[in-house]
C-alpha atoms as a PDB file:
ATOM      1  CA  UNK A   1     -11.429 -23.678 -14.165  1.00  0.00           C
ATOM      2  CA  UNK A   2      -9.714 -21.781 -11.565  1.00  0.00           C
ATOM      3  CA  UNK A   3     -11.765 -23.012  -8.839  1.00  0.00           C
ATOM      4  CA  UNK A   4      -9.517 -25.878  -7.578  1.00  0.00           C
ATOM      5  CA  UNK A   5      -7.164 -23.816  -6.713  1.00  0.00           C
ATOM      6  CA  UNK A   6      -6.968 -24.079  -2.759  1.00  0.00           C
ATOM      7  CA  UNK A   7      -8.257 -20.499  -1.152  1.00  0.00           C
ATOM      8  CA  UNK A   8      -4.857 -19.973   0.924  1.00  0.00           C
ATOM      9  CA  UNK A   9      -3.142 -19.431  -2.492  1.00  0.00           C
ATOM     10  CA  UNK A  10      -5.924 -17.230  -3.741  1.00  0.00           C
ATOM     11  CA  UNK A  11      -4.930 -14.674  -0.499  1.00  0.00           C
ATOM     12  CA  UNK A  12      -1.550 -15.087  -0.461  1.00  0.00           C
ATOM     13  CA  UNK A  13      -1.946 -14.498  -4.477  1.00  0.00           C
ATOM     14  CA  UNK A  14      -4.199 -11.486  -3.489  1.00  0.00           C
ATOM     15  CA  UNK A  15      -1.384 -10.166  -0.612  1.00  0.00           C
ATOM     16  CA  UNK A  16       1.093 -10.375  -3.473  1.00  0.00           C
ATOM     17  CA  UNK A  17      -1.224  -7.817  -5.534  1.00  0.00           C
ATOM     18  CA  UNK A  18      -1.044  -5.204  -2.615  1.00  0.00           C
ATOM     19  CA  UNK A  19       2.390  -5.494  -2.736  1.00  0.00           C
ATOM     20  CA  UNK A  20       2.454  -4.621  -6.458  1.00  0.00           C
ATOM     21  CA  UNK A  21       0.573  -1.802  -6.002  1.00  0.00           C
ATOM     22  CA  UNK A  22       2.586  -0.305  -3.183  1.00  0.00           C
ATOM     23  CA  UNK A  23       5.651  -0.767  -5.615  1.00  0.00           C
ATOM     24  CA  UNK A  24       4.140   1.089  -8.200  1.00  0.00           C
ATOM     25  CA  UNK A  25       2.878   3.862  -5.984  1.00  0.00           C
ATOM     26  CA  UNK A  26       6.815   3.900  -5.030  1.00  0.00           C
ATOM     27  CA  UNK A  27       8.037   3.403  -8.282  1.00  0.00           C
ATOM     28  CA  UNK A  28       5.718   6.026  -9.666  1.00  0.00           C
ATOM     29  CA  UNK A  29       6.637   8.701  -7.325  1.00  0.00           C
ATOM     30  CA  UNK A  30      10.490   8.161  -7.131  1.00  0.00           C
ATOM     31  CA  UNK A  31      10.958  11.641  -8.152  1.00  0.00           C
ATOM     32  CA  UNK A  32       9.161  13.312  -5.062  1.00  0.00           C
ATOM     33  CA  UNK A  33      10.749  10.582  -2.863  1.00  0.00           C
ATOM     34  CA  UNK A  34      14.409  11.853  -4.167  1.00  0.00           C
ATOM     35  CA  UNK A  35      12.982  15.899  -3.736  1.00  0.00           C
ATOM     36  CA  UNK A  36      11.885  14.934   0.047  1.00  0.00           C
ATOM     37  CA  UNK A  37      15.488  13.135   0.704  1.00  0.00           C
ATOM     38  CA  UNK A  38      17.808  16.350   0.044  1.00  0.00           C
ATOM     39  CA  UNK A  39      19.240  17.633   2.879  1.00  0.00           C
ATOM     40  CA  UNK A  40      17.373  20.892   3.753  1.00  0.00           C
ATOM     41  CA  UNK A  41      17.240  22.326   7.295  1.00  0.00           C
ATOM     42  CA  UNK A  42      13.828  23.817   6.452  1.00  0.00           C
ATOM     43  CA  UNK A  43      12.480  20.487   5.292  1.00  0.00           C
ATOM     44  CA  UNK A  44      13.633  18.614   8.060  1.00  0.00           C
ATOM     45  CA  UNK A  45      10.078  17.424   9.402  1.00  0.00           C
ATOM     46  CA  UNK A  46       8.945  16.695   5.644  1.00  0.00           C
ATOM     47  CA  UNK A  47      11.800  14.658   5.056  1.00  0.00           C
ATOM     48  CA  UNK A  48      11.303  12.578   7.970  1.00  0.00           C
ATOM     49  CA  UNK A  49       8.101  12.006   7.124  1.00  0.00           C
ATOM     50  CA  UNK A  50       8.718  10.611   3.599  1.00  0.00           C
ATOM     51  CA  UNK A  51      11.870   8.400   4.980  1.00  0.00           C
ATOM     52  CA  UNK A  52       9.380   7.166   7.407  1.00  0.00           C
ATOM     53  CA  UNK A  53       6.605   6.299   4.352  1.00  0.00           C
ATOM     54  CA  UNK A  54       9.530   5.337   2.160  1.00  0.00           C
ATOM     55  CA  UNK A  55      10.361   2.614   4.397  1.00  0.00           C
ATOM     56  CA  UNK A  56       7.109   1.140   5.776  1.00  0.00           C
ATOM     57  CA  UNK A  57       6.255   0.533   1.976  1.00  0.00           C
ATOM     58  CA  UNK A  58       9.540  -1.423   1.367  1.00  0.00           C
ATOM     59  CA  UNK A  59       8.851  -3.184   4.468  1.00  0.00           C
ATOM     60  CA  UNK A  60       5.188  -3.905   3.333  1.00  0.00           C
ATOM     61  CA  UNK A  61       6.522  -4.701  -0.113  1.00  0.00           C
ATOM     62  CA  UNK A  62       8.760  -7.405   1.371  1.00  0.00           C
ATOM     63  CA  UNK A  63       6.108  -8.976   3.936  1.00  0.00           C
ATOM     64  CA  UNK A  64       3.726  -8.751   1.407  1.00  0.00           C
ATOM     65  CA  UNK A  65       5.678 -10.228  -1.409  1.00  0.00           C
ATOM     66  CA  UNK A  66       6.728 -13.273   1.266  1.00  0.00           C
ATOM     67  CA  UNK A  67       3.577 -13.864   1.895  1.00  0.00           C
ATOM     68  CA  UNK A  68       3.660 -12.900   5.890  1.00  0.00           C
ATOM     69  CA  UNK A  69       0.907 -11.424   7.573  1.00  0.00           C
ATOM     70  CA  UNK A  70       3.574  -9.074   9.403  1.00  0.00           C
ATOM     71  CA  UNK A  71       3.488  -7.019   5.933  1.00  0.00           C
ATOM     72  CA  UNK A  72       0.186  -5.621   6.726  1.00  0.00           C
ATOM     73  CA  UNK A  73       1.672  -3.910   9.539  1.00  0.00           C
ATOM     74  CA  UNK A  74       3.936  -1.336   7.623  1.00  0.00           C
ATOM     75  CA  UNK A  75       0.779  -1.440   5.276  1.00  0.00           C
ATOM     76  CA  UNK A  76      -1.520   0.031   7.462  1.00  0.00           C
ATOM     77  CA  UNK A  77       0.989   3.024   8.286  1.00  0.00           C
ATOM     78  CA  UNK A  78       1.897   3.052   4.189  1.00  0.00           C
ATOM     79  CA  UNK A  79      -1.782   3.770   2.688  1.00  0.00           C
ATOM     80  CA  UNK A  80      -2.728   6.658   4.803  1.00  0.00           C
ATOM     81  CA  UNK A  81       0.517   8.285   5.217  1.00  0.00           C
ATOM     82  CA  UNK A  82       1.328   7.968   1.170  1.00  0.00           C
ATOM     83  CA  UNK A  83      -2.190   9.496   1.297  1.00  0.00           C
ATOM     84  CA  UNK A  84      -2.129  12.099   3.487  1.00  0.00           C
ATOM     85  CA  UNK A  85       0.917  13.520   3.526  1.00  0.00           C
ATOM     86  CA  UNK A  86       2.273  12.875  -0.351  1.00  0.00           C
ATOM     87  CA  UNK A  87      -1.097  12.398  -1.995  1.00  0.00           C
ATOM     88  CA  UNK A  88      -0.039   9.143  -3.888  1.00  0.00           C
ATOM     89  CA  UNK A  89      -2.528   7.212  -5.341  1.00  0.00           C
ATOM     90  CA  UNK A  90      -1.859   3.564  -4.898  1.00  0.00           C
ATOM     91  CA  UNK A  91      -3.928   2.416  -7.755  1.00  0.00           C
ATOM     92  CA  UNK A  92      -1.489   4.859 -10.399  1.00  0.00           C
ATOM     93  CA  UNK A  93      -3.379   6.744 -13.439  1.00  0.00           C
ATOM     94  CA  UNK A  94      -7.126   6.549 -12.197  1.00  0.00           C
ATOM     95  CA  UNK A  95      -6.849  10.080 -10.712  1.00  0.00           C
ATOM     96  CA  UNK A  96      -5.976  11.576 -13.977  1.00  0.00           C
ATOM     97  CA  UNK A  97      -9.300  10.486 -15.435  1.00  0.00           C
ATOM     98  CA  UNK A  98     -10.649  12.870 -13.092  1.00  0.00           C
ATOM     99  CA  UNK A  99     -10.957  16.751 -13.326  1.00  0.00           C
ATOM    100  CA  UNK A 100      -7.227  18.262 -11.624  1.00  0.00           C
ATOM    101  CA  UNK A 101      -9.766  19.825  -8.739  1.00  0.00           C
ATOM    102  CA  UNK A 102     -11.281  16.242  -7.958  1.00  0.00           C
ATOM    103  CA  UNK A 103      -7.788  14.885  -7.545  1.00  0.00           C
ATOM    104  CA  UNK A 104      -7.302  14.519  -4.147  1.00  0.00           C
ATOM    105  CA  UNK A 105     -10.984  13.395  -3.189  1.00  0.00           C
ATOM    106  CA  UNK A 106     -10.152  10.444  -5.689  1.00  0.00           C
ATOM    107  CA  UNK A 107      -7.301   9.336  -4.362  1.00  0.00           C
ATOM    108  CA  UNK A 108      -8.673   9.441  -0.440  1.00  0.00           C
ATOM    109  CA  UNK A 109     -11.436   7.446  -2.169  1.00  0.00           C
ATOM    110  CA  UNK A 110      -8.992   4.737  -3.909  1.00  0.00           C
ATOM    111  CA  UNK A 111      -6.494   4.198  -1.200  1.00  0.00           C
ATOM    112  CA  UNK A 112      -9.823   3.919   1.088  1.00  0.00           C
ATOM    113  CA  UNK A 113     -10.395   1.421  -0.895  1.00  0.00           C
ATOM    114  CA  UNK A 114      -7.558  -0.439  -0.875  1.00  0.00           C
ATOM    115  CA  UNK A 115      -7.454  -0.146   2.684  1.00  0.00           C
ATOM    116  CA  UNK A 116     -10.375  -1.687   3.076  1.00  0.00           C
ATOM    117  CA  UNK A 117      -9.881  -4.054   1.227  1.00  0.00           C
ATOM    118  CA  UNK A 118      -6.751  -5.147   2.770  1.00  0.00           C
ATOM    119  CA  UNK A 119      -8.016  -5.179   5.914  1.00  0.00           C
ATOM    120  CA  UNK A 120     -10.919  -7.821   4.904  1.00  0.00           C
ATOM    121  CA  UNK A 121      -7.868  -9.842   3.200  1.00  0.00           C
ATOM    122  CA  UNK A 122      -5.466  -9.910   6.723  1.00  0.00           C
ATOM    123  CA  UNK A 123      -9.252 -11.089   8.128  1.00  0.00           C
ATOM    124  CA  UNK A 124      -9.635 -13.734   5.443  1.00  0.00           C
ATOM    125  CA  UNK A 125      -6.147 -14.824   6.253  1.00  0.00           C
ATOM    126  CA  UNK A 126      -6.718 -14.746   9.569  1.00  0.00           C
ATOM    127  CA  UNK A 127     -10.060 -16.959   9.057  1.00  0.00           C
ATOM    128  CA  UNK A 128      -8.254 -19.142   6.898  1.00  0.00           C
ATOM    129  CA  UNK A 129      -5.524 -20.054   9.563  1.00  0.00           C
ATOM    130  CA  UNK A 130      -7.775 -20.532  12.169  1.00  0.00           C
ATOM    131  CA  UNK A 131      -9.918 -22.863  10.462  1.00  0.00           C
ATOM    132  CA  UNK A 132      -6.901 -25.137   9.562  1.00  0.00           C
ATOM    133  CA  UNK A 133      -5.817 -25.095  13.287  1.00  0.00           C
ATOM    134  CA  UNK A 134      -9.108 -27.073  14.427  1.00  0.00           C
END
């Protein structure tokens, strides 16, 4: 009952979820993404930034969707900027459980999460191919 199915396709299943999360924390915040990408010479800097976040989630969407372990890469750059400097909660709709002054210790807490937990996925991938190599 689910158990038969081989543990590479349960990671590469599970890398597939990040991805989905990263496009809903894009999707979700599309507005912001479109404020930060008009030409302002006083938001230069800002808009950098967000190009810069912008694209390392697409390119973590598409390593992460092909099942490559480059994906984590852009992912690793993705969770904290998104965090840091657009407060975008990768896990969409859990923050506004929370009281509006909570808000951005819950979302440092859920992409902390999700960081983590990607990083003991890449591991478990990593295990995984060494494993098959011997």
């Amino acid at each position: 009952m689910g158990w038969d199915v081989p543990s590479s396709y349960r990671l590469i299943g599970a890398t597939k979820l990040l991805a989905v999360l990263v496009v809903i924390g894009l999707i979700q915040h599309f507005d912001m993404i479109i404020q930060a990408l008009r030409f302002d010479l006083l938001s230069m800097v800002p808009m950098s930034v967000t190009i810069l976040v912008l694209i390392s989630g697409i390119l973590a969407c598409i390593g992460l969707f092909r099942g490559k372990k480059w994906g984590f890469i852009p992912l690793y750059f993705y969770i904290p900027a998104a965090t840091l400097f657009l407060q975008v909660s990768l896990i969409p709709f859990i923050p506004n459980i929370f009281p509006v002054k909570h808000h951005d210790i819950v979302i440092m807490v859920i992409n902390g999460l999700v960081l983590l937990y990607s990083v003991s996925l890449l591991l478990r991938r990593m295990e995984t191919n060494y494993i098959k190599e011997y």
